[in-house]
PDB file of N, CA and C in Angstrom:
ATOM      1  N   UNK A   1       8.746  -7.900  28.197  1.00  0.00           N
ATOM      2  CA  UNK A   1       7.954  -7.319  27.124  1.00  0.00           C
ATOM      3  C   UNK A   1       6.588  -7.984  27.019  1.00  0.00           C
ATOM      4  N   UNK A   2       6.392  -9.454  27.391  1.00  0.00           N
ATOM      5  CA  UNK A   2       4.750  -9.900  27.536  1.00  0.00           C
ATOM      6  C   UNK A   2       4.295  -9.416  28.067  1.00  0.00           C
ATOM      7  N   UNK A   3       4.188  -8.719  29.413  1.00  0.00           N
ATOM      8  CA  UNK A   3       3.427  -8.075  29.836  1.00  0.00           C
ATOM      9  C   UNK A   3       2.868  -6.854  29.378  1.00  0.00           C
ATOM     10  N   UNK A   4       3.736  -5.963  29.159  1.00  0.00           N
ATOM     11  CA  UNK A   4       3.580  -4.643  28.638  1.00  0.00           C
ATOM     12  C   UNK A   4       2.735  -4.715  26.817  1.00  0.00           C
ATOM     13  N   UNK A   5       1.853  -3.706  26.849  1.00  0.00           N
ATOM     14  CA  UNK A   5       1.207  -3.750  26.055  1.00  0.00           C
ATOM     15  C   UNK A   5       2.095  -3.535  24.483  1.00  0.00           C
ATOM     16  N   UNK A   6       1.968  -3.645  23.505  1.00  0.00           N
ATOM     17  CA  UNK A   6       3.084  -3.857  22.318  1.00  0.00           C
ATOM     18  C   UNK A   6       2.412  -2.462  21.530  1.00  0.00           C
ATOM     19  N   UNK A   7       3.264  -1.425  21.493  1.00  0.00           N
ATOM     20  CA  UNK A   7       3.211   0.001  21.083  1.00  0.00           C
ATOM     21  C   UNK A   7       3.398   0.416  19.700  1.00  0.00           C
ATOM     22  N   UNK A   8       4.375  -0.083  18.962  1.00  0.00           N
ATOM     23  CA  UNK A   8       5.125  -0.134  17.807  1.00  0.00           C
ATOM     24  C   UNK A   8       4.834  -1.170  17.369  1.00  0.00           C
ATOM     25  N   UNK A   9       4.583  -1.057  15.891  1.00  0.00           N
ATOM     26  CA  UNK A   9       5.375  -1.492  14.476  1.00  0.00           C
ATOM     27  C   UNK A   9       6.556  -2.812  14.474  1.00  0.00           C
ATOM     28  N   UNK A  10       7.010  -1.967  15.247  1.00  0.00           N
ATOM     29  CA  UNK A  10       8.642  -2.827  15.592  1.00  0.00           C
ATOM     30  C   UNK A  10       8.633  -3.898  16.555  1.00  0.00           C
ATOM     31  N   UNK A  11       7.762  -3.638  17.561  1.00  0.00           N
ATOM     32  CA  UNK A  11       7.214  -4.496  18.976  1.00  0.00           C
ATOM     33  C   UNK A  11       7.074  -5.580  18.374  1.00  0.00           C
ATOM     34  N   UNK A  12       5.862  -5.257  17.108  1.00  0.00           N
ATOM     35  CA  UNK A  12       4.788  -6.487  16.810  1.00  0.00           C
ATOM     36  C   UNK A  12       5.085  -7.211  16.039  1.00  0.00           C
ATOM     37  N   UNK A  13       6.543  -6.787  15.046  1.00  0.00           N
ATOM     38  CA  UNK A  13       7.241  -7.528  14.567  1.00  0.00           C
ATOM     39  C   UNK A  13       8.635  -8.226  15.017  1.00  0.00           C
ATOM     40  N   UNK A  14       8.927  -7.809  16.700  1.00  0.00           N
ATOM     41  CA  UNK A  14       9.929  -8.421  16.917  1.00  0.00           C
ATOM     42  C   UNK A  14       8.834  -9.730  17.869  1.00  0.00           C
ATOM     43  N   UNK A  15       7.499 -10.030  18.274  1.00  0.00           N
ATOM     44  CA  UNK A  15       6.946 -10.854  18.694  1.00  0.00           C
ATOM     45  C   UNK A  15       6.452 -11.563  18.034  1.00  0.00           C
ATOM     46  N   UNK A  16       5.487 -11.125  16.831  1.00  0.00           N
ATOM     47  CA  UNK A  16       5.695 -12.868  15.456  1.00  0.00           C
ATOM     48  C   UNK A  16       6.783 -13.048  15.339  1.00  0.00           C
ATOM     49  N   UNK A  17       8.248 -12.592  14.723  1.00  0.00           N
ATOM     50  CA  UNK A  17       8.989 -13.012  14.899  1.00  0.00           C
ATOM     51  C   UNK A  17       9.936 -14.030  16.012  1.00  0.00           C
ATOM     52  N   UNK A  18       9.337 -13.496  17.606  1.00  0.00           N
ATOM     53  CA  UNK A  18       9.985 -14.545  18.344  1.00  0.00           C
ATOM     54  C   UNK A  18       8.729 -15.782  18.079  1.00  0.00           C
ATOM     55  N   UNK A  19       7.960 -15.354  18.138  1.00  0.00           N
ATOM     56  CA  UNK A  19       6.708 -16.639  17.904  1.00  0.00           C
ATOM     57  C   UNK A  19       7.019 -17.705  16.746  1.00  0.00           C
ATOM     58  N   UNK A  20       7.043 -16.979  15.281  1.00  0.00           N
ATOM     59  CA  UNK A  20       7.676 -17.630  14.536  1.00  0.00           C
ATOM     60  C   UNK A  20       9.040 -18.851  14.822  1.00  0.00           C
ATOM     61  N   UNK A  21       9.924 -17.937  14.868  1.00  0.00           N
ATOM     62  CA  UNK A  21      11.319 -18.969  15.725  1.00  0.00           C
ATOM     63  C   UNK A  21      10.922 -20.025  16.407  1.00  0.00           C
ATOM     64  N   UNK A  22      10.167 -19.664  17.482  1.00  0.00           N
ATOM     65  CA  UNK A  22       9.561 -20.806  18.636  1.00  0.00           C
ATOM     66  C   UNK A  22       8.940 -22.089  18.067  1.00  0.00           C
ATOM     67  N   UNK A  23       7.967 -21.411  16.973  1.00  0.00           N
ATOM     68  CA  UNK A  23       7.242 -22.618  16.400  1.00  0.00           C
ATOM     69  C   UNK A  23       7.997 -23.436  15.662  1.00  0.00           C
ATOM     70  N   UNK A  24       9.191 -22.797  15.021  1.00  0.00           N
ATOM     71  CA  UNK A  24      10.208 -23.671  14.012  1.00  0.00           C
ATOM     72  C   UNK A  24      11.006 -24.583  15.042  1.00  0.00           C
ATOM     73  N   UNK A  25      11.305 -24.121  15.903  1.00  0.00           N
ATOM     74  CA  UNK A  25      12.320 -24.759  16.540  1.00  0.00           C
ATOM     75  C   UNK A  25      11.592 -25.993  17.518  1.00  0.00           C
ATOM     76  N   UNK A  26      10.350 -25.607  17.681  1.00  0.00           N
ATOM     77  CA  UNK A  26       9.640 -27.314  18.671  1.00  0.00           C
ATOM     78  C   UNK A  26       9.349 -28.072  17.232  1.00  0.00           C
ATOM     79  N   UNK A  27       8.984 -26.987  16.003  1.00  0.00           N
ATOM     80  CA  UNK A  27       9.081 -28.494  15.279  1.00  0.00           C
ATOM     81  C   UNK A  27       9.988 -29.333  14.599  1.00  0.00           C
ATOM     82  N   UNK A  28      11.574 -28.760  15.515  1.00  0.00           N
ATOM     83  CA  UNK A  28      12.478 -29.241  15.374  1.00  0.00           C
ATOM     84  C   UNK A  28      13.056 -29.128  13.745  1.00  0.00           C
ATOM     85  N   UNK A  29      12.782 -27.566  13.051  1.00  0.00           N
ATOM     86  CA  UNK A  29      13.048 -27.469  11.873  1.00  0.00           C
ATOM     87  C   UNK A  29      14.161 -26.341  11.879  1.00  0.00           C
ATOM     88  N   UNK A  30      15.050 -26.080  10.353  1.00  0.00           N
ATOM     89  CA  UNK A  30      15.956 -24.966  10.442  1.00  0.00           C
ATOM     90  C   UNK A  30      15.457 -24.030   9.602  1.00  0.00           C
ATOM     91  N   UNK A  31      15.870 -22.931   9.725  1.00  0.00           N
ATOM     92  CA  UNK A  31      15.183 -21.565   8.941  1.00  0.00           C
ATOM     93  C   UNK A  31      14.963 -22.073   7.819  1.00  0.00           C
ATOM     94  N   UNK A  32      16.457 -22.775   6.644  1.00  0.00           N
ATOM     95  CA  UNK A  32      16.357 -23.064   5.323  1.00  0.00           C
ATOM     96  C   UNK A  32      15.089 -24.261   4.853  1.00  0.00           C
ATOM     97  N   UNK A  33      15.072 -25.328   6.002  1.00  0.00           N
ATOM     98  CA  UNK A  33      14.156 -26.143   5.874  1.00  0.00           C
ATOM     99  C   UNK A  33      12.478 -25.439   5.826  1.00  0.00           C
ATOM    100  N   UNK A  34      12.269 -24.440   6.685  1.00  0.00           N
ATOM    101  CA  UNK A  34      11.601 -23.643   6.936  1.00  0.00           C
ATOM    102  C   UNK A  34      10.865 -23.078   5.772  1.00  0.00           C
ATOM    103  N   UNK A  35      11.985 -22.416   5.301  1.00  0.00           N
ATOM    104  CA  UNK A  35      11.978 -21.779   4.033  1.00  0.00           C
ATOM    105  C   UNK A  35      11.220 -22.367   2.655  1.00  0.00           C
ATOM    106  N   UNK A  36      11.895 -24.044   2.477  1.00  0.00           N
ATOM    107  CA  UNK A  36      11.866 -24.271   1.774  1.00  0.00           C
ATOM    108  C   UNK A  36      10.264 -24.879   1.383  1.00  0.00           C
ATOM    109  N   UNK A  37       9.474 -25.274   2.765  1.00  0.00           N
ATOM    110  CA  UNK A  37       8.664 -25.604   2.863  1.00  0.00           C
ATOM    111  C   UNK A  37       7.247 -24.268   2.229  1.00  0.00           C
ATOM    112  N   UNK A  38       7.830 -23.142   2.939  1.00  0.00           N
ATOM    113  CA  UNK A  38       6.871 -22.330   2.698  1.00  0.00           C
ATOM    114  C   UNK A  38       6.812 -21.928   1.563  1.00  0.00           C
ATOM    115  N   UNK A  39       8.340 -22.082   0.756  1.00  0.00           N
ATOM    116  CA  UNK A  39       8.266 -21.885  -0.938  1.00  0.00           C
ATOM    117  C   UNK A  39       8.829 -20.130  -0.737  1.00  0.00           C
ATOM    118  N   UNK A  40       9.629 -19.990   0.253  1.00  0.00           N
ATOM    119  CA  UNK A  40      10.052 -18.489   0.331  1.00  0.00           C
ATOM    120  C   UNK A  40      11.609 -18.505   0.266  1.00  0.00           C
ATOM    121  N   UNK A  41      12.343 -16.873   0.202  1.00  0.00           N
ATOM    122  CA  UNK A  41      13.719 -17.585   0.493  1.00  0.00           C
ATOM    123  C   UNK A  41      14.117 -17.617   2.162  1.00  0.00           C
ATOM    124  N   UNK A  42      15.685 -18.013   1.668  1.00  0.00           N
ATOM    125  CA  UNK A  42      15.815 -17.756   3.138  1.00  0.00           C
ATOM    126  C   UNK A  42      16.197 -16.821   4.026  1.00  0.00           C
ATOM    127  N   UNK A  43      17.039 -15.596   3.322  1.00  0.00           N
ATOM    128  CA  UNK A  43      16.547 -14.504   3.779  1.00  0.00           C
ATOM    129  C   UNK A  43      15.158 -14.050   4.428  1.00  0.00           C
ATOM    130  N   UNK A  44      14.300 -14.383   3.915  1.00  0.00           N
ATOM    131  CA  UNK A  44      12.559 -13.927   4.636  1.00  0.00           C
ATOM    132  C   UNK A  44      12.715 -14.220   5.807  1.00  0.00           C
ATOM    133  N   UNK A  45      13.119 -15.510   5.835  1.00  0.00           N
ATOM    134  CA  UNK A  45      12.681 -16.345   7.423  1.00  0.00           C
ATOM    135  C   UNK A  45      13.668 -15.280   8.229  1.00  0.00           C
ATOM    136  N   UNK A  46      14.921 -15.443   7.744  1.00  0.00           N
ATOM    137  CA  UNK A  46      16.011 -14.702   9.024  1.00  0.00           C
ATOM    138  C   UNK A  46      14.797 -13.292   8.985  1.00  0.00           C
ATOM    139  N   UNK A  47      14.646 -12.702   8.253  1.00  0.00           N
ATOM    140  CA  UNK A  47      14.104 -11.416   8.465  1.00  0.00           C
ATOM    141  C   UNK A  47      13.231 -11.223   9.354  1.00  0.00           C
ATOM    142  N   UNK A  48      12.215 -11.929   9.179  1.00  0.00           N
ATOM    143  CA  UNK A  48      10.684 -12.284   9.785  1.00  0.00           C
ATOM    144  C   UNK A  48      11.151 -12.743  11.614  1.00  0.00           C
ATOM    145  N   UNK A  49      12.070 -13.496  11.931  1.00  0.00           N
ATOM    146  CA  UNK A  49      12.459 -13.789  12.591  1.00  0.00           C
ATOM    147  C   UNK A  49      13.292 -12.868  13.755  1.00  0.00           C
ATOM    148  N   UNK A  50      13.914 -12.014  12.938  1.00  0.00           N
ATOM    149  CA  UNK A  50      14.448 -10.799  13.662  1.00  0.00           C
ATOM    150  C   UNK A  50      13.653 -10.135  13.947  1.00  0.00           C
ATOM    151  N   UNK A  51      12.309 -10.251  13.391  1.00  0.00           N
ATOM    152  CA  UNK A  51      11.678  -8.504  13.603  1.00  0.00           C
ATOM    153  C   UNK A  51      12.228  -7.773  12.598  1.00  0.00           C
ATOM    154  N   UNK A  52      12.361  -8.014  11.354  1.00  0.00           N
ATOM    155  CA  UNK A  52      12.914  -6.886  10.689  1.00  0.00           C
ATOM    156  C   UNK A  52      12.049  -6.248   9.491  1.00  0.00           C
ATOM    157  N   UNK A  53      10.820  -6.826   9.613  1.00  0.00           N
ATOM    158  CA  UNK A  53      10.022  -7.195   8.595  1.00  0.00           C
ATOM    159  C   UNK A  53       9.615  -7.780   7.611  1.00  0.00           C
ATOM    160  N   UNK A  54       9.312  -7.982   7.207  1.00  0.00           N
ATOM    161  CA  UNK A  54       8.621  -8.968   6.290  1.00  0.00           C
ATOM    162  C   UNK A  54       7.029  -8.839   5.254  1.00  0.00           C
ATOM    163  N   UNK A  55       6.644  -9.478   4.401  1.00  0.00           N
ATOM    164  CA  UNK A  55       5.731  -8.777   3.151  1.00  0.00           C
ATOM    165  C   UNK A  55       4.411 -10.049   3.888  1.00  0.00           C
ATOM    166  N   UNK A  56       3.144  -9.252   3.847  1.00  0.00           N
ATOM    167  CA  UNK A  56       2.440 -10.717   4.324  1.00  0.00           C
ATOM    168  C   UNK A  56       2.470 -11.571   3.452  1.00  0.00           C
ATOM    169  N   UNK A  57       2.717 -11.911   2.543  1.00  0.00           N
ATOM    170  CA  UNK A  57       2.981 -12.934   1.629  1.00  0.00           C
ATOM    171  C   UNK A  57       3.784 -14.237   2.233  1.00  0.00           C
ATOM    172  N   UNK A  58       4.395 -13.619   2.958  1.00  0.00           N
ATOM    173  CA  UNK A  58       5.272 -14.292   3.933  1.00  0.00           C
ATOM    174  C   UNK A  58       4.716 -14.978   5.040  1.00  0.00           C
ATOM    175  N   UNK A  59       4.949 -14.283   6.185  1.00  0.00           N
ATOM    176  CA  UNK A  59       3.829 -14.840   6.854  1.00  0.00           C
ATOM    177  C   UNK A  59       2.459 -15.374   6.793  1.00  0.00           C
ATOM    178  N   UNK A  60       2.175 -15.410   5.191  1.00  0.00           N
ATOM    179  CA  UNK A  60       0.710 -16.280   5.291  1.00  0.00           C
ATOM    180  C   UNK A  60       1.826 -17.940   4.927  1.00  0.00           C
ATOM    181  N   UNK A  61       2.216 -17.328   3.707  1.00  0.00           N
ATOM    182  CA  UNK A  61       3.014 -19.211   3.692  1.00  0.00           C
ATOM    183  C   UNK A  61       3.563 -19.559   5.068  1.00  0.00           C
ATOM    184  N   UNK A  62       4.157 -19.301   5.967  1.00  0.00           N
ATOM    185  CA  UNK A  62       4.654 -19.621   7.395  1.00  0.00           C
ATOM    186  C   UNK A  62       3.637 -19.888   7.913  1.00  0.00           C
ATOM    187  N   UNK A  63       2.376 -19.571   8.040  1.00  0.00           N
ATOM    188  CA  UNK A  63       1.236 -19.662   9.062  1.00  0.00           C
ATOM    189  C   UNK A  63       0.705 -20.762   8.515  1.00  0.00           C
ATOM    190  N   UNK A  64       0.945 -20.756   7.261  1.00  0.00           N
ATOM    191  CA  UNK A  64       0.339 -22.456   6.513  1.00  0.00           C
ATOM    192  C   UNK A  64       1.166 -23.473   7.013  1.00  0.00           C
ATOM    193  N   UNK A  65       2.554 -23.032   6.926  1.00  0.00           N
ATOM    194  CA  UNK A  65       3.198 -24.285   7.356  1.00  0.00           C
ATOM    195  C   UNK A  65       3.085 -24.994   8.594  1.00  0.00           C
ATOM    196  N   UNK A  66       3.079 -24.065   9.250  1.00  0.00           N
ATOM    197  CA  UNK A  66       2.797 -24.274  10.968  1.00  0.00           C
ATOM    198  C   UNK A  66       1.512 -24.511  11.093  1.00  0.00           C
ATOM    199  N   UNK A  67      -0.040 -24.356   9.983  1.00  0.00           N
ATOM    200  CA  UNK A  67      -1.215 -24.555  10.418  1.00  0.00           C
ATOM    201  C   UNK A  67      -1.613 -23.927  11.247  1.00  0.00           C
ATOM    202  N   UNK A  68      -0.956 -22.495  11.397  1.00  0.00           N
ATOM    203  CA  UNK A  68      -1.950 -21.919  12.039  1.00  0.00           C
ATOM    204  C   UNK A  68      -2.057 -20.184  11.512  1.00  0.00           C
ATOM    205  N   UNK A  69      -3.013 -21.060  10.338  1.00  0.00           N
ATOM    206  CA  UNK A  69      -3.955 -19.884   9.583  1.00  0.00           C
ATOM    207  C   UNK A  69      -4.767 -19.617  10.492  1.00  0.00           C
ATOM    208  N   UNK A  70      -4.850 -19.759  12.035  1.00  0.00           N
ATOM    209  CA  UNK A  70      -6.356 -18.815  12.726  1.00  0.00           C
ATOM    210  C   UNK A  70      -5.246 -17.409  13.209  1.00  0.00           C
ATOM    211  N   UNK A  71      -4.220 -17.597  12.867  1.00  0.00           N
ATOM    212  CA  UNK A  71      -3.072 -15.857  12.940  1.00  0.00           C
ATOM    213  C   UNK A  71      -4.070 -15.233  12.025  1.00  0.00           C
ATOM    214  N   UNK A  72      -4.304 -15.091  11.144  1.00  0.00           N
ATOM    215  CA  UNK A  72      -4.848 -14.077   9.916  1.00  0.00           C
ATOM    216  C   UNK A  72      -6.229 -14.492  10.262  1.00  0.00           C
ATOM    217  N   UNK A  73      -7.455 -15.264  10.309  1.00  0.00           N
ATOM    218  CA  UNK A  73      -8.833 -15.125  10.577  1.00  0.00           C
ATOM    219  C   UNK A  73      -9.182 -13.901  11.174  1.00  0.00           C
ATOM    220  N   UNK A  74      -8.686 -13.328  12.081  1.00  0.00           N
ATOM    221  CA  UNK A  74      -9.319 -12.055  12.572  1.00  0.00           C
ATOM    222  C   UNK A  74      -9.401 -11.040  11.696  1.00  0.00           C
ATOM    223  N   UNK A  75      -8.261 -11.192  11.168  1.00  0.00           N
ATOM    224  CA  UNK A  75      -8.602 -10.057   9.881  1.00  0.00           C
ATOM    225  C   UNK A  75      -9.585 -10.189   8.463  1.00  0.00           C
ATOM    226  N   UNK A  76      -9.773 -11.131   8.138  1.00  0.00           N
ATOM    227  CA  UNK A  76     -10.584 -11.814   7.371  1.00  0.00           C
ATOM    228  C   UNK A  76     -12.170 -11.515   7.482  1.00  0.00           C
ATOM    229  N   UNK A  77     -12.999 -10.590   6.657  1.00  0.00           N
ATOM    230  CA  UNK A  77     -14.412 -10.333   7.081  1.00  0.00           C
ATOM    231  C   UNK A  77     -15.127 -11.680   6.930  1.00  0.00           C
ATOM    232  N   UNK A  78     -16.204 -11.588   8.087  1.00  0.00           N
ATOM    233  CA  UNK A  78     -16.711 -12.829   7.916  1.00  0.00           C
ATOM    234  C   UNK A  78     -17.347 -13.201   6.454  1.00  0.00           C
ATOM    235  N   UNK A  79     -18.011 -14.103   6.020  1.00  0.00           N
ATOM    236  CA  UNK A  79     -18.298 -14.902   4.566  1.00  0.00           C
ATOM    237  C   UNK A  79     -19.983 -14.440   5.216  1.00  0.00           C
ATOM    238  N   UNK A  80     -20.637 -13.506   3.909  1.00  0.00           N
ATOM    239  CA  UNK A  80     -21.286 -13.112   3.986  1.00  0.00           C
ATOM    240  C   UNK A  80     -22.778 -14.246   3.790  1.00  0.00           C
ATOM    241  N   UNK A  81     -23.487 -14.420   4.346  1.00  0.00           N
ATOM    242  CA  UNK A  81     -24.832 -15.352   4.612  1.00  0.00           C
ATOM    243  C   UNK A  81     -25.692 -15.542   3.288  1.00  0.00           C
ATOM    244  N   UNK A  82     -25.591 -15.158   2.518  1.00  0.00           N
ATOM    245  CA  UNK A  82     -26.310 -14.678   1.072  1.00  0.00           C
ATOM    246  C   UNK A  82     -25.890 -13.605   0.682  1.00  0.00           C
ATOM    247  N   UNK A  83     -24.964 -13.922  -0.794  1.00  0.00           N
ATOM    248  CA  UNK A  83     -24.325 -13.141  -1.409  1.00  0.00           C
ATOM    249  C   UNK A  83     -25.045 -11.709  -1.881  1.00  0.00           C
ATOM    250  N   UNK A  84     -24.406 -10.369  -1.703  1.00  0.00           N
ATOM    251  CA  UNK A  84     -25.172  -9.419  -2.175  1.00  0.00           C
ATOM    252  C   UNK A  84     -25.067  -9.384  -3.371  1.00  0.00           C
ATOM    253  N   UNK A  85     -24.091  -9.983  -4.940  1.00  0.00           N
ATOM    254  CA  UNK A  85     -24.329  -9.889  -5.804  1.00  0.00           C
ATOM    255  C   UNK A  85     -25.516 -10.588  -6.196  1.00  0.00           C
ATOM    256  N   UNK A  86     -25.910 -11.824  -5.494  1.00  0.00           N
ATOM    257  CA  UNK A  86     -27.085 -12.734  -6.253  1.00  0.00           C
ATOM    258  C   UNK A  86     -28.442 -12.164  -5.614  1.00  0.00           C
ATOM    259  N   UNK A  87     -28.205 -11.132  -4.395  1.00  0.00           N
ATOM    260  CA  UNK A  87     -29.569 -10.346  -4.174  1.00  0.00           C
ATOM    261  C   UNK A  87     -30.129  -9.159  -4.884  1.00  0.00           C
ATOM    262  N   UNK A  88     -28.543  -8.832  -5.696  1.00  0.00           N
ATOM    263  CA  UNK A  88     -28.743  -7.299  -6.560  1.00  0.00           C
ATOM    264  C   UNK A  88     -29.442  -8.314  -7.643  1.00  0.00           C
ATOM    265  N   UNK A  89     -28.668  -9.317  -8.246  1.00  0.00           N
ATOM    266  CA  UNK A  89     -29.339  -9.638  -9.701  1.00  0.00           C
ATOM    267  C   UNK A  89     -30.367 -10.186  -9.376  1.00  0.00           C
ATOM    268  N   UNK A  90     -31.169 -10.761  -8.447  1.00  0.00           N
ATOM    269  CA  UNK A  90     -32.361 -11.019  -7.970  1.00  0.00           C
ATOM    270  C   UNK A  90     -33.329  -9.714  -8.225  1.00  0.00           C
ATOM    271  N   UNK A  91     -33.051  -8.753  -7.500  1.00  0.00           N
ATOM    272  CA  UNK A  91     -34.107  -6.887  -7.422  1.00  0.00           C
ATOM    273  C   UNK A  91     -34.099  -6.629  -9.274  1.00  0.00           C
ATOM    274  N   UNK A  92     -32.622  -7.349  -9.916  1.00  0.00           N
ATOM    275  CA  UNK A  92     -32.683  -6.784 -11.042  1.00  0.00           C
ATOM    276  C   UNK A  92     -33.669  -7.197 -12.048  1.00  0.00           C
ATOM    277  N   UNK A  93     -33.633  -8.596 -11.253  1.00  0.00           N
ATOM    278  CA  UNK A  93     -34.571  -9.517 -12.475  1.00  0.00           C
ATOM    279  C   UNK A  93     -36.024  -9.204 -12.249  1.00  0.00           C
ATOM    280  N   UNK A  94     -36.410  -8.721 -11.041  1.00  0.00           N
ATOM    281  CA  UNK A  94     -37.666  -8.723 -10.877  1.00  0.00           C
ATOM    282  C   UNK A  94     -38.091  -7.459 -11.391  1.00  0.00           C
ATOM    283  N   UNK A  95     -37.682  -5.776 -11.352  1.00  0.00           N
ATOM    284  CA  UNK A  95     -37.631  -5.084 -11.897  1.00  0.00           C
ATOM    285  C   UNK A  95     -37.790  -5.119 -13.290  1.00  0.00           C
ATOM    286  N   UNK A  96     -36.916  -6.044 -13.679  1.00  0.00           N
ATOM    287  CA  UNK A  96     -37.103  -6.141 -15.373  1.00  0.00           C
ATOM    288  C   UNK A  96     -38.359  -6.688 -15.942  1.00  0.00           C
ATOM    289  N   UNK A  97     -38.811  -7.317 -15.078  1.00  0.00           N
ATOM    290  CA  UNK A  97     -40.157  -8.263 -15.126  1.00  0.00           C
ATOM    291  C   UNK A  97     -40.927  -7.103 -15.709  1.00  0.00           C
ATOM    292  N   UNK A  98     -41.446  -6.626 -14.546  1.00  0.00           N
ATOM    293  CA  UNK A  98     -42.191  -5.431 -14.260  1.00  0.00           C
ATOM    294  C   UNK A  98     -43.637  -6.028 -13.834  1.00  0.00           C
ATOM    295  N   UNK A  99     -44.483  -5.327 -13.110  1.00  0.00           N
ATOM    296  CA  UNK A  99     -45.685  -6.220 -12.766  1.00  0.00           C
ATOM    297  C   UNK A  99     -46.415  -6.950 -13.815  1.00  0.00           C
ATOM    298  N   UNK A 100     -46.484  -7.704 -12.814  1.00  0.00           N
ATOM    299  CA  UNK A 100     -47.920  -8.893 -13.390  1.00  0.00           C
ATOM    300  C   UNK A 100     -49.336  -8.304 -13.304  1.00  0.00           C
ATOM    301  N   UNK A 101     -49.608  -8.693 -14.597  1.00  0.00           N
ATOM    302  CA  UNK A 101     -51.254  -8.102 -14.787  1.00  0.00           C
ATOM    303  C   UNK A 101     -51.988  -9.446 -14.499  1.00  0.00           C
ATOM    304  N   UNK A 102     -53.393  -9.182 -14.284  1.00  0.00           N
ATOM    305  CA  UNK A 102     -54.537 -10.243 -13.722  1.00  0.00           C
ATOM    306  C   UNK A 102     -55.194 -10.044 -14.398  1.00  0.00           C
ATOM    307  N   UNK A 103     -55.982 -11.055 -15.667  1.00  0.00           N
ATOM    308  CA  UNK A 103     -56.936 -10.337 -16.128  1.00  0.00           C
ATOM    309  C   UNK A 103     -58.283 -10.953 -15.266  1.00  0.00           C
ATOM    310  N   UNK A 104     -59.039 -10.207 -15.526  1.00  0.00           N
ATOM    311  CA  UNK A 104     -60.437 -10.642 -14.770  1.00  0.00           C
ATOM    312  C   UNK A 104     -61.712 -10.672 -16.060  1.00  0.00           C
ATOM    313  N   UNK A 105     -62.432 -11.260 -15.812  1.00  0.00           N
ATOM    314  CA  UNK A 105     -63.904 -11.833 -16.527  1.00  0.00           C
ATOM    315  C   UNK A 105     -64.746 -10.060 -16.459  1.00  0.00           C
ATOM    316  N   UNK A 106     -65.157 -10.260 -17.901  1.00  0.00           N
ATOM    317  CA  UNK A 106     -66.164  -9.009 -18.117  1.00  0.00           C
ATOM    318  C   UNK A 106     -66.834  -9.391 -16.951  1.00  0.00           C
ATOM    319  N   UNK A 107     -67.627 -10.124 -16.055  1.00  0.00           N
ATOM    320  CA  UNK A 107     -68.279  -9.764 -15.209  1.00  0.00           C
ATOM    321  C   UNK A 107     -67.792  -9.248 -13.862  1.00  0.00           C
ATOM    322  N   UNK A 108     -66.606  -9.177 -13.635  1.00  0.00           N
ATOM    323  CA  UNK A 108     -65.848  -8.939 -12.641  1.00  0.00           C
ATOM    324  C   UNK A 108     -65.734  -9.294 -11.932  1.00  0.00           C
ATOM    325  N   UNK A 109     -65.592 -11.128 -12.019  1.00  0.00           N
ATOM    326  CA  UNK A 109     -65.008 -12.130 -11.087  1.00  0.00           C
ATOM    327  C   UNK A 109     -63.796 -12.220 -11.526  1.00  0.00           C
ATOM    328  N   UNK A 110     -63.049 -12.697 -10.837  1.00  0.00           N
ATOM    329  CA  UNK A 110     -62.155 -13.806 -10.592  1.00  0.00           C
ATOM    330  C   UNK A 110     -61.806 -15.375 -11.095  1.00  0.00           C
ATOM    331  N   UNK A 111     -61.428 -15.666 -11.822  1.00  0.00           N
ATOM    332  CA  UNK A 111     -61.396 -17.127 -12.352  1.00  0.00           C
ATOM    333  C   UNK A 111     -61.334 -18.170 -11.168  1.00  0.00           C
ATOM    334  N   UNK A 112     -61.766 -18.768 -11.196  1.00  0.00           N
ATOM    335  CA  UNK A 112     -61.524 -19.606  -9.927  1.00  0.00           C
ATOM    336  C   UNK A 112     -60.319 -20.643 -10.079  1.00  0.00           C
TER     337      UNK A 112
END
């Protein structure tokens, strides 16, 4: 099945699931220990583990435990460079302003 491209629903949850297992078991842990760590029951783990599904709620506490939250980064939009709310209330504030007047000298200079 590694080779072949993963088609289903079911595929992609019976391969986190073997992934999952794998990672529990080099770190020499048991489902319940597992469990208990991620703060889930233990039903989840057997579930998640089978491929039988599971709520991401789940698999994010598992991916914490194991440290490897870069599973979910791809899905995650990147963190935007300058927030668009503080650029809207920026246009807003200046708008509200409204232009600046200059006054100029009855002779029609410029103040220096």
């Amino acid at each position: 099945m590694q080779n072949q491209p993963l088609q289903t629903t079911a595929d992609w949850e019976r391969r986190i699931g073997d992934e999952v297992r794998s990672l529990r078991v080099r770190q020499r842990l048991t489902q319940a220990e597992l469990a208990e760590r991620a703060n889930i029951s233990l039903s989840a783990v057997k579930y998640l583990e089978r491929g039988r599904g599971s709520s991401l709620a789940t698999l994010i506490r598992i991916a914490r435990v194991f440290d490897r939250t870069d599973w979910l980064a791809s899905f995650a939009p990147p963190e935007p460079a300058v927030s668009p709310l503080a650029v809207l209330r920026e246009h807003q504030r200046v708008a509200k302003a409204g232009p600046k007047r200059v006054r100029h000298s009855a002779s029609g200079t410029r103040p220096a």
